[in-house]
Protein backbone atom coordinates (compact mmCIF):
# COMPACT_ATOMS: atom_id res chain seq x y z
CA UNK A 1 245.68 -191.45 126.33
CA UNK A 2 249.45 -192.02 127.50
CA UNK A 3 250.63 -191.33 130.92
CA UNK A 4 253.17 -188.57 130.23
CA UNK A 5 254.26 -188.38 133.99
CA UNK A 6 257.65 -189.62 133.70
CA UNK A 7 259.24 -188.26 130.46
CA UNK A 8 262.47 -189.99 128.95
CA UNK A 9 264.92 -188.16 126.65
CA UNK A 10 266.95 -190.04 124.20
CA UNK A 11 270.45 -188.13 123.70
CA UNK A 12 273.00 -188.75 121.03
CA UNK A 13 276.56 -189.07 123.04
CA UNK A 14 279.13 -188.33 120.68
CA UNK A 15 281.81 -191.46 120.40
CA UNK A 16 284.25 -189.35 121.89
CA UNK A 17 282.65 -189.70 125.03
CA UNK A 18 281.17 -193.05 125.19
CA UNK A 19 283.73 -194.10 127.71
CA UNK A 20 282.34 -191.57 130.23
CA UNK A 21 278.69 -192.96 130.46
CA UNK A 22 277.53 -195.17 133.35
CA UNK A 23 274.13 -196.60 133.83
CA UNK A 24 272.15 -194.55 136.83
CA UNK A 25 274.45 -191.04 136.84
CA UNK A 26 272.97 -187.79 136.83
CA UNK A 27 272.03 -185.95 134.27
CA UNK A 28 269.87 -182.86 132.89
CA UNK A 29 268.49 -180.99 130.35
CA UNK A 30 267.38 -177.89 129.48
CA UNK A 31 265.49 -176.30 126.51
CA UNK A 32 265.14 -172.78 125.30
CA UNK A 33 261.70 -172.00 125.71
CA UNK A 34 261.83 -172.97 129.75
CA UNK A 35 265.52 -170.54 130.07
CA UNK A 36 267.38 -171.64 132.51
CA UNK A 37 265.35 -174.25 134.25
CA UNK A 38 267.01 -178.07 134.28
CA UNK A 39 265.17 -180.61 134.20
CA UNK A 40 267.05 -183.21 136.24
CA UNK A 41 266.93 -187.47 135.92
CA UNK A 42 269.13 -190.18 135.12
CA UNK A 43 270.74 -192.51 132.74
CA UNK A 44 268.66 -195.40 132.76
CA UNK A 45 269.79 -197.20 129.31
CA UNK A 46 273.20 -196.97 127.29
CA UNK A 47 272.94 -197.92 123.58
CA UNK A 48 275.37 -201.01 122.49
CA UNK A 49 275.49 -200.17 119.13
CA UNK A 50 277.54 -197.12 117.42
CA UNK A 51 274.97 -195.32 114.63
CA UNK A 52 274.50 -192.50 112.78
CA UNK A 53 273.29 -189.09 114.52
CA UNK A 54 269.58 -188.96 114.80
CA UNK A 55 269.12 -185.12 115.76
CA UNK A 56 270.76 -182.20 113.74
CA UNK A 57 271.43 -178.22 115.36
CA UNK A 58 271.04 -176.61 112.14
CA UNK A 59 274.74 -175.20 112.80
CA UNK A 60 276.98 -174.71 110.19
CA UNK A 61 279.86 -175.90 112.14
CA UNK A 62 278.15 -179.43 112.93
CA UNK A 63 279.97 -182.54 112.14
CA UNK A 64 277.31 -184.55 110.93
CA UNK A 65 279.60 -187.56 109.55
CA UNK A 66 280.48 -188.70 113.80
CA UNK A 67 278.92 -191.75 115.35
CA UNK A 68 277.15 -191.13 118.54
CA UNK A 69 275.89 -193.82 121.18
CA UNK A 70 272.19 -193.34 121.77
CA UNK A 71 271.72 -192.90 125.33
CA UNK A 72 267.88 -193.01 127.59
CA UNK A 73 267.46 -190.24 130.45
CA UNK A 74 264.55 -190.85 132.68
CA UNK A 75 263.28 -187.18 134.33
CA UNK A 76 262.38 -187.38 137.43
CA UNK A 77 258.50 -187.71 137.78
CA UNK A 78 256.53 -185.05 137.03
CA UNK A 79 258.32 -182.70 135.22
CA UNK A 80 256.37 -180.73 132.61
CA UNK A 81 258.40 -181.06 129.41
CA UNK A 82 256.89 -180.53 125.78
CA UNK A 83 257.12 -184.08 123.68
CA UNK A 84 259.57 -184.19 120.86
CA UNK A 85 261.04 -180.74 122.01
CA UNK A 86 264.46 -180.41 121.22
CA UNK A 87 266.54 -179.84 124.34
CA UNK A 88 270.39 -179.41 125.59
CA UNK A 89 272.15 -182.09 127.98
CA UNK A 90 274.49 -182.45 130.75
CA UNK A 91 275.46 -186.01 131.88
CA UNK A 92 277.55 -185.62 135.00
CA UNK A 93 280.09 -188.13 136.87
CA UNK A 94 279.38 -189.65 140.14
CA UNK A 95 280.59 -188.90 143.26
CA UNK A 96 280.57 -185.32 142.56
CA UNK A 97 283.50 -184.97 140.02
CA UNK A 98 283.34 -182.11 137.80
CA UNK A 99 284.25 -184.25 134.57
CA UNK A 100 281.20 -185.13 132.51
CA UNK A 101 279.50 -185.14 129.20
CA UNK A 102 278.09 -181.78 127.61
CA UNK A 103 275.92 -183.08 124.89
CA UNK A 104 274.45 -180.06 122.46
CA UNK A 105 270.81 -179.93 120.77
CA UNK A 106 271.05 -183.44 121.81
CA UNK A 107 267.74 -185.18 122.31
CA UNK A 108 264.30 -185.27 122.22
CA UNK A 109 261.53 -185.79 125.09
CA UNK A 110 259.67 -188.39 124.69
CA UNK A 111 256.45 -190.55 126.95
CA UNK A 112 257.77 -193.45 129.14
């Protein structure tokens, strides 16, 4: 049995934006069977590596030929969040600036 009480999310930055992450911001995401409900954490480990996307929307207007920087969100403990749900993200800037990183259909929950 795995201990599911702290959830990660792996998000798929696109490269665009790779100069925006920093280890330890905020971040959230949100899915559409919970509405409007975040589910708040932080980055806790920035890929090194430029790849390949790993999740797809399904939307015709997708560029599916971009690299993206895969990205780990810890949730903060004890949030409830299916496993391998796909979900939206929002990784913000510190020191409350409004810049940050809107990341669609991005990720995927996953156990610590």
């Amino acid at each position: 049995m795995a201990d599911d009480s702290v959830l990660r999310v792996r998000l798929d930055v696109d490269e665009s934006d790779v100069s925006k992450l920093r280890m330890g911001q905020r971040a959230c995401v949100t899915a559409e069977a919970y509405g409007t409900h975040k589910f708040w954490g932080h980055v806790m480990r920035v890929g090194h590596i430029l790849g390949k996307k790993n999740v797809r929307t399904d939307e015709p207007s997708e560029h599916v030929d971009t690299k993206i920087l895969e990205t780990l969100v810890e949730l903060e403990p004890g949030q409830q969040l299916l496993l391998g749900l796909r979900v939206d993200s929002f990784v913000g800037r510190r020191r409350g600036k409004r810049a940050g990183i809107v990341v669609e259909r991005s990720g995927k929950a996953e156990k610590r």
